[in-house]
C-alpha atoms as a PDB file:
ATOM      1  CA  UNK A   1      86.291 122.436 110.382  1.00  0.00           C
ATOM      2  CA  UNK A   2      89.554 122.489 108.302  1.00  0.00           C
ATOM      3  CA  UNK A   3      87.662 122.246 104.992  1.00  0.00           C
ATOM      4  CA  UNK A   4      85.961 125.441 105.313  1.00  0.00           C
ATOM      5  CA  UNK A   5      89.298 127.194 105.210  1.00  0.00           C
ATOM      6  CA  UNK A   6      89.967 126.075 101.890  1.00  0.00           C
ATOM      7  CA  UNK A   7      88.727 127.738  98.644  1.00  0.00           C
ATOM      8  CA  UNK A   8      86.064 126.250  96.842  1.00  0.00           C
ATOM      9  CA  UNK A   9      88.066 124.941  94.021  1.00  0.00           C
ATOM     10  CA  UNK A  10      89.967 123.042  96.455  1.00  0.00           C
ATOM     11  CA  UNK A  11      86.732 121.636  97.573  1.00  0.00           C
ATOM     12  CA  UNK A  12      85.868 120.608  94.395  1.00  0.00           C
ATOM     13  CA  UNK A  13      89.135 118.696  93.502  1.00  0.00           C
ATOM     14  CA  UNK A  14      88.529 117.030  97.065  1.00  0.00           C
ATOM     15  CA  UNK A  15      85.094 115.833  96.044  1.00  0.00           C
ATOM     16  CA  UNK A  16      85.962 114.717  92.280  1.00  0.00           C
ATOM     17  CA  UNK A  17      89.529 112.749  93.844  1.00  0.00           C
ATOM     18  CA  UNK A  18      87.026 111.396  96.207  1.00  0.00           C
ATOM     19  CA  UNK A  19      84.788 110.278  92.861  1.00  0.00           C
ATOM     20  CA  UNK A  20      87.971 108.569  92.047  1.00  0.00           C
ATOM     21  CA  UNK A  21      89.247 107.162  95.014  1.00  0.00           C
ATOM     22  CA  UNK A  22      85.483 105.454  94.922  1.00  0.00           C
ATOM     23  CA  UNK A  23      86.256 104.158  91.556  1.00  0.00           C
ATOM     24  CA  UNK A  24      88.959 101.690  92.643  1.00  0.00           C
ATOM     25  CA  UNK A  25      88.316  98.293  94.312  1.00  0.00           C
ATOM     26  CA  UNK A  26      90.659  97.910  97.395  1.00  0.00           C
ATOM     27  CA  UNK A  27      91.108  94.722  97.931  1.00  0.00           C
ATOM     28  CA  UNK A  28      91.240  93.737  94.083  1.00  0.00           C
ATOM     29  CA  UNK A  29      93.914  96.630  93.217  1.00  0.00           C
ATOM     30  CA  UNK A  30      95.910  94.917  96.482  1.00  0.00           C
ATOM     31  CA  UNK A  31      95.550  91.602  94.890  1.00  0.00           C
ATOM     32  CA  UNK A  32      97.355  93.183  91.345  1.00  0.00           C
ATOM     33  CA  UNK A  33     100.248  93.332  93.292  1.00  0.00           C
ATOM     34  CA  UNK A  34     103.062  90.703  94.250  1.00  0.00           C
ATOM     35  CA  UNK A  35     103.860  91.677  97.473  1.00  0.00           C
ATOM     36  CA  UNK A  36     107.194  90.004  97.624  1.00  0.00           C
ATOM     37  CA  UNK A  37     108.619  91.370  94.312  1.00  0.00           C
ATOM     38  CA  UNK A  38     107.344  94.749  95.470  1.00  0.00           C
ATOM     39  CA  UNK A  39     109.335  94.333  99.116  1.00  0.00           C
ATOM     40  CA  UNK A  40     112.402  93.454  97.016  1.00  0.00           C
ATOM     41  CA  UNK A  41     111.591  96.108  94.508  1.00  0.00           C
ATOM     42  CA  UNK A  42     111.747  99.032  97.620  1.00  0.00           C
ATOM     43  CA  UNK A  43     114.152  97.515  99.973  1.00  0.00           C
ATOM     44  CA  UNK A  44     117.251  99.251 101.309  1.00  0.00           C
ATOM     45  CA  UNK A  45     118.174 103.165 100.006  1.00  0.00           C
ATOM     46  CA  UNK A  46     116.367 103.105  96.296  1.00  0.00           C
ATOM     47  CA  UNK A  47     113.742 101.876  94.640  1.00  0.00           C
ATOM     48  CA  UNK A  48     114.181  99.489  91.691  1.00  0.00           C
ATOM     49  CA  UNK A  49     111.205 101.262  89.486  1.00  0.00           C
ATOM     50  CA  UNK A  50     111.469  98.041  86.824  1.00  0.00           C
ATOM     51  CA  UNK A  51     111.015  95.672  89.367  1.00  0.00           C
ATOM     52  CA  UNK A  52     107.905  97.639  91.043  1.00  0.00           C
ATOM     53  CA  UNK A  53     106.436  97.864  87.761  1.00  0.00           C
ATOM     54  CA  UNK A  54     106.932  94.553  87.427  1.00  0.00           C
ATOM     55  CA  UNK A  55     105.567  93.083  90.510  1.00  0.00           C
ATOM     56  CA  UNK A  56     101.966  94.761  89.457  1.00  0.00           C
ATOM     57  CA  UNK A  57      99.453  92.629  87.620  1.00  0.00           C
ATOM     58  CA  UNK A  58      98.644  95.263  85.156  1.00  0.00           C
ATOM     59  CA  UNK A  59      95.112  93.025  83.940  1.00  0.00           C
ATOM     60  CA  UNK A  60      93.952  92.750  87.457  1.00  0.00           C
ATOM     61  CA  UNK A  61      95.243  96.054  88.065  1.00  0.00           C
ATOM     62  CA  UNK A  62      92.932  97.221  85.961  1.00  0.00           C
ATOM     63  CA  UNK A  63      90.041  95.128  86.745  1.00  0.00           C
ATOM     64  CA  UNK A  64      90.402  96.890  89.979  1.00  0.00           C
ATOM     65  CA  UNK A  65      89.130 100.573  88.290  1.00  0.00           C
ATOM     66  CA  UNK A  66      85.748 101.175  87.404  1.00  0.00           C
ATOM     67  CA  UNK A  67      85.864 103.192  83.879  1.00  0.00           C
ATOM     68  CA  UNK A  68      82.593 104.260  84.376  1.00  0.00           C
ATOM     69  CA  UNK A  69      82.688 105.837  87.780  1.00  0.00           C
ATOM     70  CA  UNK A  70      86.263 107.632  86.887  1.00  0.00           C
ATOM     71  CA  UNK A  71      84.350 108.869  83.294  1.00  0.00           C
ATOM     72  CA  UNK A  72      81.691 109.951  86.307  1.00  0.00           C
ATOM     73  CA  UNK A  73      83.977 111.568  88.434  1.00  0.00           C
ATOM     74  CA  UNK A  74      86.398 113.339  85.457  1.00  0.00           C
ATOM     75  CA  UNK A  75      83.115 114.849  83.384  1.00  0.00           C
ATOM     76  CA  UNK A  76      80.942 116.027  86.509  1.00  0.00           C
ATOM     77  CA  UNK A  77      80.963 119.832  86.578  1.00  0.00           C
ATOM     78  CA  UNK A  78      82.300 120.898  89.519  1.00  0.00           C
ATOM     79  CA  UNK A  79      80.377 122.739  92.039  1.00  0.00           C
END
């Protein structure tokens, strides 16, 4: 098992970015974001950061995060 190689505070970051990955709905953070301004945004050799900033609906963006669960997951004493 490749997590028992790693030191324990490893394994703690794992399970409080796991808290956090928890905290975010999926399929509403997908919905934030205008997938056709973000394709133009990241076409060809660069990315146009103003354009992928722009193409995220920052509201439902944020609808998408539970507070609560990342307050959860950021004050939980590690073990």
């Amino acid at each position: 098992m490749t997590l028992a190689l790693l030191p324990l505070a490893s394994l703690s970051f794992a399970q409080d970015l796991g808290k956090l990955v928890e905290a975010v709905d999926k399929e509403k953070a997908v919905d934030s974001v205008d997938t056709d301004k973000m394709t133009d945004a990241v076409s060809g050799d660069n990315i146009d950061y103003k354009k992928a900033y722009d193409a995220v609906d920052m509201e439902k963006a944020a609808d998408s995060v539970d507070v609560d669960k990342v307050k959860e997951a950021i004050s939980s004493p590690s073990e």
